[in-house]
Protein backbone atom coordinates (compact mmCIF):
# COMPACT_ATOMS: atom_id res chain seq x y z
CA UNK A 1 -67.03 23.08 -19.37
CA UNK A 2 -63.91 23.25 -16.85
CA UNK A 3 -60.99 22.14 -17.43
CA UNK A 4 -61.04 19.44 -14.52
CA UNK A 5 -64.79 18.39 -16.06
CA UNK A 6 -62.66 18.19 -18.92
CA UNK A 7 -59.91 16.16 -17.95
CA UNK A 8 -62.00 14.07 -16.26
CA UNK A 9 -64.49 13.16 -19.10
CA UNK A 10 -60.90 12.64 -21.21
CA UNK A 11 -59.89 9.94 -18.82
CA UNK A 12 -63.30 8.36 -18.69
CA UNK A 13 -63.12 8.48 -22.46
CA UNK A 14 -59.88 6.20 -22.12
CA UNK A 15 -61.00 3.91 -19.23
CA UNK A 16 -63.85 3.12 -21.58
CA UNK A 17 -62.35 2.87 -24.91
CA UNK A 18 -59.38 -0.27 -22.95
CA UNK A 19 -62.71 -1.94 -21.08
CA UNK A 20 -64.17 -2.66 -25.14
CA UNK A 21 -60.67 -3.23 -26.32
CA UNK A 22 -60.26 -0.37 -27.99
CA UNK A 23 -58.22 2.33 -26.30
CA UNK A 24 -54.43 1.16 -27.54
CA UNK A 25 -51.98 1.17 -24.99
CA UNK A 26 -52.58 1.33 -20.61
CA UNK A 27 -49.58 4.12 -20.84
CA UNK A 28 -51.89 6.13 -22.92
CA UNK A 29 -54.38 6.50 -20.10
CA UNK A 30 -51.91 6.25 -17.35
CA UNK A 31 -49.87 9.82 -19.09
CA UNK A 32 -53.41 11.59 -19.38
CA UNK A 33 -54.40 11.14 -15.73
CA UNK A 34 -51.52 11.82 -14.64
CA UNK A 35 -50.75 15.00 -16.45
CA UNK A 36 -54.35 16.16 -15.42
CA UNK A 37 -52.97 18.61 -13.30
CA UNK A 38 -56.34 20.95 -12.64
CA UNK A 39 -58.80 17.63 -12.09
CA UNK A 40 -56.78 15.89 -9.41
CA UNK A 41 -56.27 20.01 -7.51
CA UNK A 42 -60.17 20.23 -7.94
CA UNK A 43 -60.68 16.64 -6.04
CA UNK A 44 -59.51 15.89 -2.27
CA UNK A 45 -55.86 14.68 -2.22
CA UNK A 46 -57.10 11.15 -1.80
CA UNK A 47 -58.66 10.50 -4.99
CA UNK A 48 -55.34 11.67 -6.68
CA UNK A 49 -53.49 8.97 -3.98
CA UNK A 50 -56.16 6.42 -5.13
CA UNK A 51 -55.82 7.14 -8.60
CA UNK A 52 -52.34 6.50 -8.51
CA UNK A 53 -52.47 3.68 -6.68
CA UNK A 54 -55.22 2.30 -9.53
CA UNK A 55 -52.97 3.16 -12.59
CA UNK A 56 -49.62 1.53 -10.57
CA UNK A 57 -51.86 -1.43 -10.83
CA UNK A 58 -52.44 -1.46 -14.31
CA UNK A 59 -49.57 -0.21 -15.28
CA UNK A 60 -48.06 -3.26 -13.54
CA UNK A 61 -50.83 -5.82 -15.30
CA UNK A 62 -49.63 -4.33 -18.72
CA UNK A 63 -46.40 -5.78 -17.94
CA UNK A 64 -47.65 -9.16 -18.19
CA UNK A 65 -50.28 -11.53 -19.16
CA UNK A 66 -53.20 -12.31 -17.86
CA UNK A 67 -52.60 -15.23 -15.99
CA UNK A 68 -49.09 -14.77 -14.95
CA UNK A 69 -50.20 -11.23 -13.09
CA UNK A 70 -51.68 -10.90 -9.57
CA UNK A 71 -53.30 -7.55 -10.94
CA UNK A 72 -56.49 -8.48 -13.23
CA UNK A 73 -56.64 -5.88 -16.11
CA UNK A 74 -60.53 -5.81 -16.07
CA UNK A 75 -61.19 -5.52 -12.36
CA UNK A 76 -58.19 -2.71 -12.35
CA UNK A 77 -60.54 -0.59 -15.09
CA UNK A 78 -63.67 -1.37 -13.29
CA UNK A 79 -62.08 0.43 -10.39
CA UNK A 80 -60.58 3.20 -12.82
CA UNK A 81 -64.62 3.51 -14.23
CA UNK A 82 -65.77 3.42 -10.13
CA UNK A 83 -63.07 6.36 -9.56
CA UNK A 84 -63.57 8.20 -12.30
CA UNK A 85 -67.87 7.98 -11.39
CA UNK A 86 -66.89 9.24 -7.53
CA UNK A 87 -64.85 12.11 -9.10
CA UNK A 88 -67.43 13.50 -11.23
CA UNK A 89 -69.99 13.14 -8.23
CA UNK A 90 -67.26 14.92 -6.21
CA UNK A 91 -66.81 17.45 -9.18
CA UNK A 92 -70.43 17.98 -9.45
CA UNK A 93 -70.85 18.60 -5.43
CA UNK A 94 -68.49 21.23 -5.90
CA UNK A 95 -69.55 23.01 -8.66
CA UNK A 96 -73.22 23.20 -7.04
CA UNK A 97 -71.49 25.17 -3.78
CA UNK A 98 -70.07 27.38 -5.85
């Protein structure tokens, strides 16, 4: 598997684990995207801008709670999980022209 498959599947693996409550703390998942250097080179530069964007966000709804932030926690992963699904259709696309 490549790396940026791998990175990838790691982040997906995160975005998953917070959506059932499980995955500790947003800064976790927020430090593993955005260390994953060889995934966001592999994807057009705007997924890496929208991916930022997307972790700003939750970063942001971490901060505070539920009601009291503008940024809702579960529609923020949904996004992540929508992101991360483009990517790997992206990654896949690639790896077939290859």
């Amino acid at each position: 598997m490549s790396a940026p498959a791998s990175q990838l599947d790691a982040i997906a693996g995160r975005i998953e684990a917070l959506r059932n409550g499980s995955g500790g703390p947003v800064t976790a998942l927020s430090d593993e995207a955005r260390a994953s250097a060889e995934l966001l080179a592999a994807l057009p530069p705007r997924y890496g801008e929208v991916l930022l964007n997307l972790l700003d966000r939750l970063e942001s709804s971490a901060l505070f709670s539920e009601e009291s932030c503008s940024f809702s926690q579960k529609d923020l992963l949904d996004n992540l999980q929508a992101w991360a699904d483009k990517a790997r259709g992206r990654l896949n696309e690639s790896s077939r022209e290859n």
